[in-house]
C-alpha atoms as a PDB file:
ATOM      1  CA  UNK A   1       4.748  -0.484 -18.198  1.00  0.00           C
ATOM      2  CA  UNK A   2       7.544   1.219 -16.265  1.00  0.00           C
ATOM      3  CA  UNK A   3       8.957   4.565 -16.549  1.00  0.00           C
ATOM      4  CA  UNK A   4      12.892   4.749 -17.476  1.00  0.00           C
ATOM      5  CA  UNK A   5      14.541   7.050 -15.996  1.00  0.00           C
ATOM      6  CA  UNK A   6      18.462   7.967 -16.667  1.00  0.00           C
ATOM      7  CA  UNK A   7      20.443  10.048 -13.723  1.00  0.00           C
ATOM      8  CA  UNK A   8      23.514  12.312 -14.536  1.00  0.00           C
ATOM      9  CA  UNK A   9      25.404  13.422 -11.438  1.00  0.00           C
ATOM     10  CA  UNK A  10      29.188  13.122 -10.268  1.00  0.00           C
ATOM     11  CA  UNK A  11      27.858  12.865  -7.157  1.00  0.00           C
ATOM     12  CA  UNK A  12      28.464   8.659  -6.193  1.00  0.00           C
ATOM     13  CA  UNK A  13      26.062   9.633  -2.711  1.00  0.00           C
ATOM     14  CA  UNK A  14      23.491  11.884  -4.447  1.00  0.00           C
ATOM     15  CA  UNK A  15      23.247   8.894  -7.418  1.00  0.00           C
ATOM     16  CA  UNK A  16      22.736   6.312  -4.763  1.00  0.00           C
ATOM     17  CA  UNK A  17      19.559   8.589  -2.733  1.00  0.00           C
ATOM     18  CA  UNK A  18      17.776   8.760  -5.912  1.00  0.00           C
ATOM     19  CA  UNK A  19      18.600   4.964  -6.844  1.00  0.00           C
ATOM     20  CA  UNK A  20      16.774   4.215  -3.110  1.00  0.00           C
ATOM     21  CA  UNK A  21      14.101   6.969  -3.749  1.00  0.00           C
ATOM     22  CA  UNK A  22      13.278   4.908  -7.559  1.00  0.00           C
ATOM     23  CA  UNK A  23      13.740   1.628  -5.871  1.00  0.00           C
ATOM     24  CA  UNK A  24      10.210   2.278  -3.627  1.00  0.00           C
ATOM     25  CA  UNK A  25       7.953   3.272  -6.915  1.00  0.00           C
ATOM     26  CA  UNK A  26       7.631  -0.012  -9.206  1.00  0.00           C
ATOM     27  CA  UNK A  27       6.129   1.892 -11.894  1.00  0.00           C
ATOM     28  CA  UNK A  28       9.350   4.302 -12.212  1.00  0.00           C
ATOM     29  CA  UNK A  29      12.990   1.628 -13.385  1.00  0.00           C
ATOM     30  CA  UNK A  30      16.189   3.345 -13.091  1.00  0.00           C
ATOM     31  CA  UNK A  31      18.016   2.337 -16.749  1.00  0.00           C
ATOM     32  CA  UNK A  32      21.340   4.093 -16.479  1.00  0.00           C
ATOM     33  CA  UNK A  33      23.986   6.591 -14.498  1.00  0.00           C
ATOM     34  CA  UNK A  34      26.303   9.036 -15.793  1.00  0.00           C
ATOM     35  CA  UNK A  35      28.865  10.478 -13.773  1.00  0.00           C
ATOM     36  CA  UNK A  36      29.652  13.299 -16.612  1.00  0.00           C
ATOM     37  CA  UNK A  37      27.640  15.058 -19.256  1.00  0.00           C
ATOM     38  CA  UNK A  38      29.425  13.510 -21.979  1.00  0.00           C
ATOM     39  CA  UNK A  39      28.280  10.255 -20.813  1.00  0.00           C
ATOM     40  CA  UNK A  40      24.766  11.506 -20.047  1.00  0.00           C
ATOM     41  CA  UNK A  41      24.064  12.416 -23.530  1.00  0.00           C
ATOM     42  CA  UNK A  42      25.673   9.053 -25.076  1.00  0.00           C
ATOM     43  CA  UNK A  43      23.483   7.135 -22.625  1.00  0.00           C
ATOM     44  CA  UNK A  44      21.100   9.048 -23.010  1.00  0.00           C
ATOM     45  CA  UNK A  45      21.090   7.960 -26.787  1.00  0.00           C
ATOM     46  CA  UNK A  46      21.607   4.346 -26.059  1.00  0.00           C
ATOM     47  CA  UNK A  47      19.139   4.066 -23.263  1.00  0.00           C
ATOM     48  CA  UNK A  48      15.943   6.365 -24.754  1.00  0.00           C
ATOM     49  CA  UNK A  49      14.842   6.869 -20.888  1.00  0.00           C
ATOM     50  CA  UNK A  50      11.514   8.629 -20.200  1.00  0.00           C
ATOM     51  CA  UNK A  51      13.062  11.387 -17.785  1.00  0.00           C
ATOM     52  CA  UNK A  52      16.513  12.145 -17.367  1.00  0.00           C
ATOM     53  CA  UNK A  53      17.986  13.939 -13.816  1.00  0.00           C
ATOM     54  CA  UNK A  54      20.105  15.982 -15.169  1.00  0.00           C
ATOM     55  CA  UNK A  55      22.972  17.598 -12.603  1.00  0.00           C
ATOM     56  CA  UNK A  56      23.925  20.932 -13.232  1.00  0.00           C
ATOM     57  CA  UNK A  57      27.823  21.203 -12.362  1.00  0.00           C
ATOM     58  CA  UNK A  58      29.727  17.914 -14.075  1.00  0.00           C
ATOM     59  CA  UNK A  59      33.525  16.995 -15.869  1.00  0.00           C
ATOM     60  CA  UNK A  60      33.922  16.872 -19.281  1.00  0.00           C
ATOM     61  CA  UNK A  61      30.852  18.576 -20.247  1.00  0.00           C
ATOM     62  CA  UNK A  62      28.117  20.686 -17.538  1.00  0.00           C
ATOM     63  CA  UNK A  63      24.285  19.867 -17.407  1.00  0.00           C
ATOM     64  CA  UNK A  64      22.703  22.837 -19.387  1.00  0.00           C
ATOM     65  CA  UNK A  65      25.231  21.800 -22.526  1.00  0.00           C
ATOM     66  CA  UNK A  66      23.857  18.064 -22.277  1.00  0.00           C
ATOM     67  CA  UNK A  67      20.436  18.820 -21.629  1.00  0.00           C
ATOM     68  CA  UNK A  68      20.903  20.822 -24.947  1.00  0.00           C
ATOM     69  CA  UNK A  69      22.165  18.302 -26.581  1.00  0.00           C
ATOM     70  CA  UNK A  70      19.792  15.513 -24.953  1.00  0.00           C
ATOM     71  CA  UNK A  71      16.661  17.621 -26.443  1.00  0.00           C
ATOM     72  CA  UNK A  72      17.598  18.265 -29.642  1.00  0.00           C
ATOM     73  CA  UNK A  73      18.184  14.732 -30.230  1.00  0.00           C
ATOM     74  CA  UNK A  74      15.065  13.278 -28.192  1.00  0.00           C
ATOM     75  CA  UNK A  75      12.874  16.268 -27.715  1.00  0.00           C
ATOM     76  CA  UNK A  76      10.048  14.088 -26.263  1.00  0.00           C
ATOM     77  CA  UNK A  77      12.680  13.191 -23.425  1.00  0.00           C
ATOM     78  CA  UNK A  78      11.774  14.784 -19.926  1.00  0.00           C
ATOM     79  CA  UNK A  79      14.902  16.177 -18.480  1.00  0.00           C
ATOM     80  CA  UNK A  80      15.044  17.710 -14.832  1.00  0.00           C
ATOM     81  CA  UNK A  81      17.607  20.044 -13.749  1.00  0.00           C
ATOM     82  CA  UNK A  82      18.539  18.616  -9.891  1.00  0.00           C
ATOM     83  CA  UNK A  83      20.612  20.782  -8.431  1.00  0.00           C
ATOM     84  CA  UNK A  84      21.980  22.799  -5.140  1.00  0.00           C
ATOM     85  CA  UNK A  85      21.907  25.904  -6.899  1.00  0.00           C
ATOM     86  CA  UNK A  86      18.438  27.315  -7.179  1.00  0.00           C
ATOM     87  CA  UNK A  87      18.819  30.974  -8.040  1.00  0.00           C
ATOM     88  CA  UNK A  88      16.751  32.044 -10.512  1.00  0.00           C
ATOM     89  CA  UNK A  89      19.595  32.524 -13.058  1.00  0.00           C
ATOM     90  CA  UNK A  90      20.382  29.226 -12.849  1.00  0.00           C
ATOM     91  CA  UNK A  91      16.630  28.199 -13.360  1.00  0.00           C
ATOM     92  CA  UNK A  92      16.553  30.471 -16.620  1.00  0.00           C
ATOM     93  CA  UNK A  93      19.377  28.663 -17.898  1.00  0.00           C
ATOM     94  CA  UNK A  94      17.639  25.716 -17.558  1.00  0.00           C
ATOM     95  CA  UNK A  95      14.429  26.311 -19.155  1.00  0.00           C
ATOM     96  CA  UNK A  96      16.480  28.060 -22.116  1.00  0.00           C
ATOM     97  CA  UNK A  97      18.372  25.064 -22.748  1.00  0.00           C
ATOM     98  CA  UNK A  98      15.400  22.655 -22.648  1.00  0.00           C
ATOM     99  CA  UNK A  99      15.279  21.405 -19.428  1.00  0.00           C
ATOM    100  CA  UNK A 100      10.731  20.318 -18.338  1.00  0.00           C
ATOM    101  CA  UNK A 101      11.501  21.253 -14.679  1.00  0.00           C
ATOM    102  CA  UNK A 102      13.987  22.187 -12.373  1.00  0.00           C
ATOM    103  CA  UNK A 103      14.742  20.465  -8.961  1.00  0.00           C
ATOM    104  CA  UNK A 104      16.760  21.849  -5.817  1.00  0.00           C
ATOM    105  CA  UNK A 105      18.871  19.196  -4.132  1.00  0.00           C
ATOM    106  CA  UNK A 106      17.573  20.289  -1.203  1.00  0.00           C
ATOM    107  CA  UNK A 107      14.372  19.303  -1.337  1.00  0.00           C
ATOM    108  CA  UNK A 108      15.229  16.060  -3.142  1.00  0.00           C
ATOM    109  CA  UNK A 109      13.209  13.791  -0.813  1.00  0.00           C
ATOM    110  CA  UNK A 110      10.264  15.125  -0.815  1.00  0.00           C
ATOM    111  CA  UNK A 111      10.672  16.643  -4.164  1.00  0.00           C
ATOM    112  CA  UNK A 112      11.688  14.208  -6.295  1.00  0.00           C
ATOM    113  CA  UNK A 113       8.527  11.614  -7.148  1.00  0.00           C
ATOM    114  CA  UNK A 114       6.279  14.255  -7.666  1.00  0.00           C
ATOM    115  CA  UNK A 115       8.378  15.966 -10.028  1.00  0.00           C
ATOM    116  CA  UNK A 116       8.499  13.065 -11.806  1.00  0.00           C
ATOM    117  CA  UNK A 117       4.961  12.530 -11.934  1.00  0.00           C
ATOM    118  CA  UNK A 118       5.002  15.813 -12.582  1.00  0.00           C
ATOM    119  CA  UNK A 119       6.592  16.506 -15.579  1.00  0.00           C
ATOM    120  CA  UNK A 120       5.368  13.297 -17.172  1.00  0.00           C
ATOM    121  CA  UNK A 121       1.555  13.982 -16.727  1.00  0.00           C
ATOM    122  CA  UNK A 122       2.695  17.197 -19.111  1.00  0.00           C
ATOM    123  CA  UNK A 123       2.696  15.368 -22.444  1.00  0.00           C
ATOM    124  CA  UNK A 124       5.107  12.394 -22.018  1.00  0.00           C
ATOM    125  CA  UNK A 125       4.555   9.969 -25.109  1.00  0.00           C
ATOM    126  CA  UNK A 126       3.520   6.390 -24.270  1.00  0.00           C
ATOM    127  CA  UNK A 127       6.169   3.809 -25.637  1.00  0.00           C
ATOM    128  CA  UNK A 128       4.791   0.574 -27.224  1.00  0.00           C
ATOM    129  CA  UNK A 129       5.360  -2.402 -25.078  1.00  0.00           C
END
């Protein structure tokens, strides 16, 4: 059974490296993309993805709200914080508002599978087939 996994980013080239990066593990199925936070929580409702990347900085509503949001609703739903700003502040905000790891852009390539693995191996629920 494959892993969903939801991206939220207003980013059109950062959404299409981690649609290649998914496309090369056929146990992990990209479901959905958001381009705002509003959208990532109503998808992320719709969709029930395993993981959701979760951008920090986006219209209409910002990551940390929607990861809020996104775990109070579905608080067995991994969310990862991807984004370019990794000071700590920003990585306390993240944990405070729910988010199961945090990711910096920068290492996205070589970061982002493992983290994934990563966060799932920590207590992700199995879904019935």
């Amino acid at each position: 059974m494959s892993t969903t996994i939801l991206t939220a980013d207003d980013d059109q080239r950062f959404l299409a490296i981690v649609r290649r990066c998914l496309e090369e593990e056929p146990d992990l199925s990209l479901v959905g993309q958001a381009t705002d936070g509003e959208q990532a929580v109503r998808l992320a409702g719709d969709l029930q993805p395993d993981v959701v990347l979760m951008d920090l900085s986006m219209p209409r509503m910002n990551g940390l709200e929607a990861t809020r949001q996104i775990k109070a609703r579905q608080p067995d739903t991994k969310v990862v914080i991807v984004t370019m700003h990794d000071e700590e502040p920003y990585q306390k905000a993240a944990a405070e508002n729910g988010a199961d790891s945090f990711l910096c852009k920068k290492t996205l390539l070589k970061s982002l599978i493992p983290t994934i693995r990563q966060v799932l191996a920590k207590g992700l629920k199995t879904k019935a087939m």
